[in-house]
PDB file of N, CA and C in Angstrom:
ATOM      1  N   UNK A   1     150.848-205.844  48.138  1.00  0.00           N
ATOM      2  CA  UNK A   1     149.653-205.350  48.802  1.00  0.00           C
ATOM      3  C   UNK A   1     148.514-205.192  47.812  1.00  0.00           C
ATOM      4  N   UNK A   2     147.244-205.932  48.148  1.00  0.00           N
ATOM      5  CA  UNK A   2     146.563-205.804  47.079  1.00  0.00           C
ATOM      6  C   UNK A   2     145.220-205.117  47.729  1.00  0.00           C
ATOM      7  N   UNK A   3     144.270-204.127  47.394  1.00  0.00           N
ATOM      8  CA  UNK A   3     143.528-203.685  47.889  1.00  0.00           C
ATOM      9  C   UNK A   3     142.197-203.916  47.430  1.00  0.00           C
ATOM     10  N   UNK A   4     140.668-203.778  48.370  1.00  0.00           N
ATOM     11  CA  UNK A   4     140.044-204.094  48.014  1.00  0.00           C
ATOM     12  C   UNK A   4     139.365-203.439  47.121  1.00  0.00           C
ATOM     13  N   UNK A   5     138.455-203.807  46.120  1.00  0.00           N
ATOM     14  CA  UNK A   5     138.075-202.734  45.213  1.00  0.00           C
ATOM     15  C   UNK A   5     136.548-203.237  45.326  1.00  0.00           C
ATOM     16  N   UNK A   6     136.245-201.579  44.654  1.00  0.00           N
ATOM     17  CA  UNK A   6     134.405-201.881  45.194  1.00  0.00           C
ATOM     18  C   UNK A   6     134.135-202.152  43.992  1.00  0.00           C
ATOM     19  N   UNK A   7     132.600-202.846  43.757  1.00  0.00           N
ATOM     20  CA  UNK A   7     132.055-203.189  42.450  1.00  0.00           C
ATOM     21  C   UNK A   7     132.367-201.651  41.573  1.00  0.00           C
ATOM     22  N   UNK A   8     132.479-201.749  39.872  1.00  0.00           N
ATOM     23  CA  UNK A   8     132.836-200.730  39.651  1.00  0.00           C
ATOM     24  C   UNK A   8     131.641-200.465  39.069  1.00  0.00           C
ATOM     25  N   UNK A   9     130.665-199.236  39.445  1.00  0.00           N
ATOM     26  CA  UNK A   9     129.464-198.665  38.827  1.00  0.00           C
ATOM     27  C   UNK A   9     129.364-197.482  37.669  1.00  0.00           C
ATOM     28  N   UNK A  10     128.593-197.319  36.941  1.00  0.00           N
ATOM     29  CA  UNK A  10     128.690-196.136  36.569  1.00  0.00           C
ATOM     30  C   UNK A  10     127.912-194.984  36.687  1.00  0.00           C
ATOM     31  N   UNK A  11     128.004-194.158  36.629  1.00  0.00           N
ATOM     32  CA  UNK A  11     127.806-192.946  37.274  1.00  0.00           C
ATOM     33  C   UNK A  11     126.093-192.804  37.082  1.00  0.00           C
ATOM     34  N   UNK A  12     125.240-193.345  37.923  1.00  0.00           N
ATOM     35  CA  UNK A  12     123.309-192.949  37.466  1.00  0.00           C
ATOM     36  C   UNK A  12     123.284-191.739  37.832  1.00  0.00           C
ATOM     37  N   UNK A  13     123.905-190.443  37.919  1.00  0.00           N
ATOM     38  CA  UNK A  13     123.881-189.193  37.881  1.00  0.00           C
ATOM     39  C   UNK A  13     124.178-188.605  36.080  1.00  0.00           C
ATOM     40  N   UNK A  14     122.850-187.971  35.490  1.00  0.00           N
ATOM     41  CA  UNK A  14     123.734-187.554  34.097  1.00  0.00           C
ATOM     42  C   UNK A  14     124.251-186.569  34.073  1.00  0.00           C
ATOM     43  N   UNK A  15     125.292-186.271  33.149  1.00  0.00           N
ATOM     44  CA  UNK A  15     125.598-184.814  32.799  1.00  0.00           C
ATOM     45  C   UNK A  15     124.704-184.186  32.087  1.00  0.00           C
ATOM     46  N   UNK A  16     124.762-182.699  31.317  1.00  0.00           N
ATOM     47  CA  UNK A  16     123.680-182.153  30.740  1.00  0.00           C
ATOM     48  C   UNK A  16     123.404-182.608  29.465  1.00  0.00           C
ATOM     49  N   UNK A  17     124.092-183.643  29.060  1.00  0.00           N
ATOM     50  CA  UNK A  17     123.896-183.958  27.710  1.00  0.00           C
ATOM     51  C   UNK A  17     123.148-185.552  27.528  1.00  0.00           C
ATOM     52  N   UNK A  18     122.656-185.861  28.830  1.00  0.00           N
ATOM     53  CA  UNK A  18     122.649-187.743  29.329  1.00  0.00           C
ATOM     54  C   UNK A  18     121.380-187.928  30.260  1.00  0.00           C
ATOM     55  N   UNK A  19     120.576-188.361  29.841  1.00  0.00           N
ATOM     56  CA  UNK A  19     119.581-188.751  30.968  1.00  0.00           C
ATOM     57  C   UNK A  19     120.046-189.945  31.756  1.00  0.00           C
ATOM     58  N   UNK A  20     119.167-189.987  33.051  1.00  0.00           N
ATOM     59  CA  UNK A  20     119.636-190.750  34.121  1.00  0.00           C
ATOM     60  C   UNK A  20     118.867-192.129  33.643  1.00  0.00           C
ATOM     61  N   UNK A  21     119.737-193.039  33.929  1.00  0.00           N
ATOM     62  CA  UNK A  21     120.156-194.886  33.695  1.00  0.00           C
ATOM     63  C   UNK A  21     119.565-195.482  35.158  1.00  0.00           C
ATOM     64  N   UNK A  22     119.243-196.499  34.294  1.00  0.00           N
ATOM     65  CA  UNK A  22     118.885-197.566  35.740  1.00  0.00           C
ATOM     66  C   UNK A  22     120.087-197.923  36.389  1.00  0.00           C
ATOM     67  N   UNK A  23     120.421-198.492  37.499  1.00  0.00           N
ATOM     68  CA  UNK A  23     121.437-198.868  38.329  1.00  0.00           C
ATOM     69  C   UNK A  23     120.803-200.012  38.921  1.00  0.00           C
ATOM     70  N   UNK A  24     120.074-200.967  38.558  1.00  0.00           N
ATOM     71  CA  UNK A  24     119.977-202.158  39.347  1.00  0.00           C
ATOM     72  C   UNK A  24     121.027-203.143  39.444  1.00  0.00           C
ATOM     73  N   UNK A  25     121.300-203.270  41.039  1.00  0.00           N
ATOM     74  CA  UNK A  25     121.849-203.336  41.275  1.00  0.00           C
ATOM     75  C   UNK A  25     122.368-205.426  40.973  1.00  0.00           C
ATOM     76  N   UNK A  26     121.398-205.835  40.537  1.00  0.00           N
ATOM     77  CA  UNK A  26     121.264-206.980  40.392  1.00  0.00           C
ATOM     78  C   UNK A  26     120.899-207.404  39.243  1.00  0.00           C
ATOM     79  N   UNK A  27     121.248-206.286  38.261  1.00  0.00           N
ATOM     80  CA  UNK A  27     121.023-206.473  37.017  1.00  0.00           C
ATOM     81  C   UNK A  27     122.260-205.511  36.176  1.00  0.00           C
ATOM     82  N   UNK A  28     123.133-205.500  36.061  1.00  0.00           N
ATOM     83  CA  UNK A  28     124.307-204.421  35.459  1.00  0.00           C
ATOM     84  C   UNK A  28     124.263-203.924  34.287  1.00  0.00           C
ATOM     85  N   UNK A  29     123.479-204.556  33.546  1.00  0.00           N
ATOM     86  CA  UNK A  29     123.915-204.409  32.087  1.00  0.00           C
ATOM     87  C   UNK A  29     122.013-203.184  32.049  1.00  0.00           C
ATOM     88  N   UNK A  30     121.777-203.720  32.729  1.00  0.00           N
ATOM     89  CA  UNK A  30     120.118-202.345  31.848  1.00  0.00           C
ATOM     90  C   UNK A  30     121.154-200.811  32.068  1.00  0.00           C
ATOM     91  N   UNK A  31     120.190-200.312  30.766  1.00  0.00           N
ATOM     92  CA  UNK A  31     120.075-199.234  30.241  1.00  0.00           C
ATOM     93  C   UNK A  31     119.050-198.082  30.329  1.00  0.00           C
ATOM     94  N   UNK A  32     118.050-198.555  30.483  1.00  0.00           N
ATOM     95  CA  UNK A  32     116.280-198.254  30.585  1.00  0.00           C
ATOM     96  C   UNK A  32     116.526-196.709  31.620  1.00  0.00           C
ATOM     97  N   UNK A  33     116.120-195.796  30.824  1.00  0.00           N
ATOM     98  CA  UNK A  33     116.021-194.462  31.354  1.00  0.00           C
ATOM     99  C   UNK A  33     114.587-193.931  31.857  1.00  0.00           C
ATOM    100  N   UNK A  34     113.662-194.898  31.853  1.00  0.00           N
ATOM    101  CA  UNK A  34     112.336-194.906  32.276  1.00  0.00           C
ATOM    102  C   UNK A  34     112.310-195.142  33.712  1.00  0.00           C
ATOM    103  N   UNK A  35     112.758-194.184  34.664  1.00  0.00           N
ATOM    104  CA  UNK A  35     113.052-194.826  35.856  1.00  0.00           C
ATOM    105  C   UNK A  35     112.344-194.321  36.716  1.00  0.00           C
ATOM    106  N   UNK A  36     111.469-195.404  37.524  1.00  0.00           N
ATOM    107  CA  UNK A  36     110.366-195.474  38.093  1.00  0.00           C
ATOM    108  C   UNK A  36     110.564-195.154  39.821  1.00  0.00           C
ATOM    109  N   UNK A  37     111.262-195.181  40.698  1.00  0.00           N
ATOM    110  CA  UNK A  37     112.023-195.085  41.957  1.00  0.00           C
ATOM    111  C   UNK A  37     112.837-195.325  42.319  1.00  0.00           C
ATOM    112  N   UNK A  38     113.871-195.104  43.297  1.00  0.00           N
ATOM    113  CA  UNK A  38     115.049-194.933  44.073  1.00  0.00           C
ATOM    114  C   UNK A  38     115.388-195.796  45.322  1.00  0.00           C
ATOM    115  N   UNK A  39     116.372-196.721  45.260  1.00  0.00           N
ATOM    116  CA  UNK A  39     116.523-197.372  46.554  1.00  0.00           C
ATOM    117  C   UNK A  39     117.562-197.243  47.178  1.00  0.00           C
ATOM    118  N   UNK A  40     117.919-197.452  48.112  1.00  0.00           N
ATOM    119  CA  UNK A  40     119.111-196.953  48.897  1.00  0.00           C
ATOM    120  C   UNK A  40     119.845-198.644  48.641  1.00  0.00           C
ATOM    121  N   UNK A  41     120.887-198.847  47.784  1.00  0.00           N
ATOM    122  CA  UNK A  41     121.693-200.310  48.542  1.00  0.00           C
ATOM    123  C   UNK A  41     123.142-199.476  48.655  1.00  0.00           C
ATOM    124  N   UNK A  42     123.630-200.331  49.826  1.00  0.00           N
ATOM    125  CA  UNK A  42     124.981-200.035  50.253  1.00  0.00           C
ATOM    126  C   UNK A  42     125.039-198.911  50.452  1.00  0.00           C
ATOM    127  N   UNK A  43     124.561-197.886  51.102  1.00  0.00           N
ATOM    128  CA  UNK A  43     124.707-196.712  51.271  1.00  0.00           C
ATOM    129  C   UNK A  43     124.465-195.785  49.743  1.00  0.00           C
ATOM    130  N   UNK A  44     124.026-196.293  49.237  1.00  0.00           N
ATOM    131  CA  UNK A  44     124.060-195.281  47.369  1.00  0.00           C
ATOM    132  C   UNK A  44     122.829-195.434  47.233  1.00  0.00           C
ATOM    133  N   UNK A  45     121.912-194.180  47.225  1.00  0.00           N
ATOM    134  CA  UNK A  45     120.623-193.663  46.009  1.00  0.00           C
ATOM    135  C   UNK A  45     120.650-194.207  44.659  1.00  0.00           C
ATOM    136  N   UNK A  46     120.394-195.217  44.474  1.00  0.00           N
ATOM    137  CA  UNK A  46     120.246-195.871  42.902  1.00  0.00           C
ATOM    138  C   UNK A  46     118.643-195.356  42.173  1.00  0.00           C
ATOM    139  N   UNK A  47     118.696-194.873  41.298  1.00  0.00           N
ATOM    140  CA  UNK A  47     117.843-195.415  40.426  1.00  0.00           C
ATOM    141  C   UNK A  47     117.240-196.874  39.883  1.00  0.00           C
ATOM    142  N   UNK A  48     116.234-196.526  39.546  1.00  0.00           N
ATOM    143  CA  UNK A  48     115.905-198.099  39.353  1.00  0.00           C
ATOM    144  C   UNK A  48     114.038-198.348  38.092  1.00  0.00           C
ATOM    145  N   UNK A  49     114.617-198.645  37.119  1.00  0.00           N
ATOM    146  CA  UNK A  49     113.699-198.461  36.064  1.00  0.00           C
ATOM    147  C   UNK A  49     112.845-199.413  36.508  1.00  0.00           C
ATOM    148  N   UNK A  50     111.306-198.769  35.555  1.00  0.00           N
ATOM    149  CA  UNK A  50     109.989-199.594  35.892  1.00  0.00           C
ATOM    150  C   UNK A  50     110.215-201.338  35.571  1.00  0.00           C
ATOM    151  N   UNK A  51     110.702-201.393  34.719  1.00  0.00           N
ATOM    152  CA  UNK A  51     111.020-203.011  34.166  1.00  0.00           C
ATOM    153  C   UNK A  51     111.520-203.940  35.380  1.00  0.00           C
ATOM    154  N   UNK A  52     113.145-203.344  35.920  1.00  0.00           N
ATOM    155  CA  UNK A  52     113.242-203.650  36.677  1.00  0.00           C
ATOM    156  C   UNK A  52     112.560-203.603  38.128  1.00  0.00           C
ATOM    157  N   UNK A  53     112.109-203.002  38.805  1.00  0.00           N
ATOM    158  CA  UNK A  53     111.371-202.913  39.566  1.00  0.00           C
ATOM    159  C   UNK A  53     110.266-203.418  39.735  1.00  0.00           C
ATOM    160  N   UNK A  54     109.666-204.081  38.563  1.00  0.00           N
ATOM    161  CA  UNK A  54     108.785-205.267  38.667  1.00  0.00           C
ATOM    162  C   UNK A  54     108.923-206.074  38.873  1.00  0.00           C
ATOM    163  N   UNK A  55     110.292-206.816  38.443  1.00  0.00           N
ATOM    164  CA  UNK A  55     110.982-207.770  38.672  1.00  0.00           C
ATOM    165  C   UNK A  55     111.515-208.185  40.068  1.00  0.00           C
ATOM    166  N   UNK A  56     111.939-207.251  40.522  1.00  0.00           N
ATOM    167  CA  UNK A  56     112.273-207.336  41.812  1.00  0.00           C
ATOM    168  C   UNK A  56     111.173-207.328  43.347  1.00  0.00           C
ATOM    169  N   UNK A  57     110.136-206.574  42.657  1.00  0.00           N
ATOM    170  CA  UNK A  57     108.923-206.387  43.479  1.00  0.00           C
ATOM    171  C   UNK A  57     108.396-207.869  43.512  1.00  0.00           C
ATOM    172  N   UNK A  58     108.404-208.600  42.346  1.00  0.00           N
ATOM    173  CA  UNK A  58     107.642-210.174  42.183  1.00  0.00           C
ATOM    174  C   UNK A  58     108.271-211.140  42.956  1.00  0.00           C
ATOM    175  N   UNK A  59     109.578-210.786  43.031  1.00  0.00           N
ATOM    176  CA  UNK A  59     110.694-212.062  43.799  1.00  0.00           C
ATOM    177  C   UNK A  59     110.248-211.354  45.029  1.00  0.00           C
ATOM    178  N   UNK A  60     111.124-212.887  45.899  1.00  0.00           N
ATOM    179  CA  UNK A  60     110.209-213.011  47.345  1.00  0.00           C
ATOM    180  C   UNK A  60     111.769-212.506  48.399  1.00  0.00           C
ATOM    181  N   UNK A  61     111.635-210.933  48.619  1.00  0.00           N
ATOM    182  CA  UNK A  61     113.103-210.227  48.701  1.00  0.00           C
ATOM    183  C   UNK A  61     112.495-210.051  50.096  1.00  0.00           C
ATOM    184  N   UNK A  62     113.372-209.922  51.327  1.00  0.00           N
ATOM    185  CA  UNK A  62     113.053-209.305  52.379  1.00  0.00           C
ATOM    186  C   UNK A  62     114.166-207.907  52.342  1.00  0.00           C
ATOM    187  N   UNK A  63     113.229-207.158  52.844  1.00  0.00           N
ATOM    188  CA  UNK A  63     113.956-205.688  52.417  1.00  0.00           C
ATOM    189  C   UNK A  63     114.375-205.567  54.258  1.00  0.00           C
ATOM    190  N   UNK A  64     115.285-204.672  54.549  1.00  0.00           N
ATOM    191  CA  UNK A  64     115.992-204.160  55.516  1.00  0.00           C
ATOM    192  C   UNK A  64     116.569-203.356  55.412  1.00  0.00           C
ATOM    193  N   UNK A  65     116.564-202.373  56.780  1.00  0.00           N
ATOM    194  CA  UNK A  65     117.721-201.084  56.933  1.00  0.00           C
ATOM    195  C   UNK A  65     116.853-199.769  57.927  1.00  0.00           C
ATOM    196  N   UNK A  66     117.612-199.458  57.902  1.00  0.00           N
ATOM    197  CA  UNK A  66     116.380-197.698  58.471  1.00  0.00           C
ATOM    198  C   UNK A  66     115.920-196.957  57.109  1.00  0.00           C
ATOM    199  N   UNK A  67     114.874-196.072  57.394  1.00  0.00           N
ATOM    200  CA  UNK A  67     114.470-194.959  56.643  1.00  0.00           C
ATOM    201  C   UNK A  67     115.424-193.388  56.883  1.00  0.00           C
ATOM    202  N   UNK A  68     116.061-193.017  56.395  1.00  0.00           N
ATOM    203  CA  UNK A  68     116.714-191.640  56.573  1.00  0.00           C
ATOM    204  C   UNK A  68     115.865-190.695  56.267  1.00  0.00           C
ATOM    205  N   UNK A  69     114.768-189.989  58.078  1.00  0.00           N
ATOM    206  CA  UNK A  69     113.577-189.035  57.509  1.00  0.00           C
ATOM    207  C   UNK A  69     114.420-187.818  57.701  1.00  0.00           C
TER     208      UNK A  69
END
């Protein structure tokens, strides 16, 4: 029986000793603690640094989902 496993992330919540990390989600490896806004993918609040977020703002992305007011 083999089960499915979710991408494995790491934690963009810091402890008190760790500032909070980008989590793009389409980028794994940044580090960048300069983090500019928050997107919801897959149900998860990511962070998401200014660098990246330019990047992603420039590509031609169609965004979808509800707003949770």
């Amino acid at each position: 029986m083999e089960r499915l496993k979710k991408k494995a992330r790491r934690n963009p919540y810091p402890s008190h000793h760790e500032r909070e990390r980008c989590c793009n989600p389409w980028n794994g490896s940044c580090e960048e603690t300069d983090i500019a806004l928050y997107i919801f993918y897959e149900g998860e609040k990511l962070p998401i640094c200014q660098r990246c977020w330019q990047k992603i703002a420039a590509k031609d992305f169609e965004w979808s989902g509800k707003i949770g007011l």
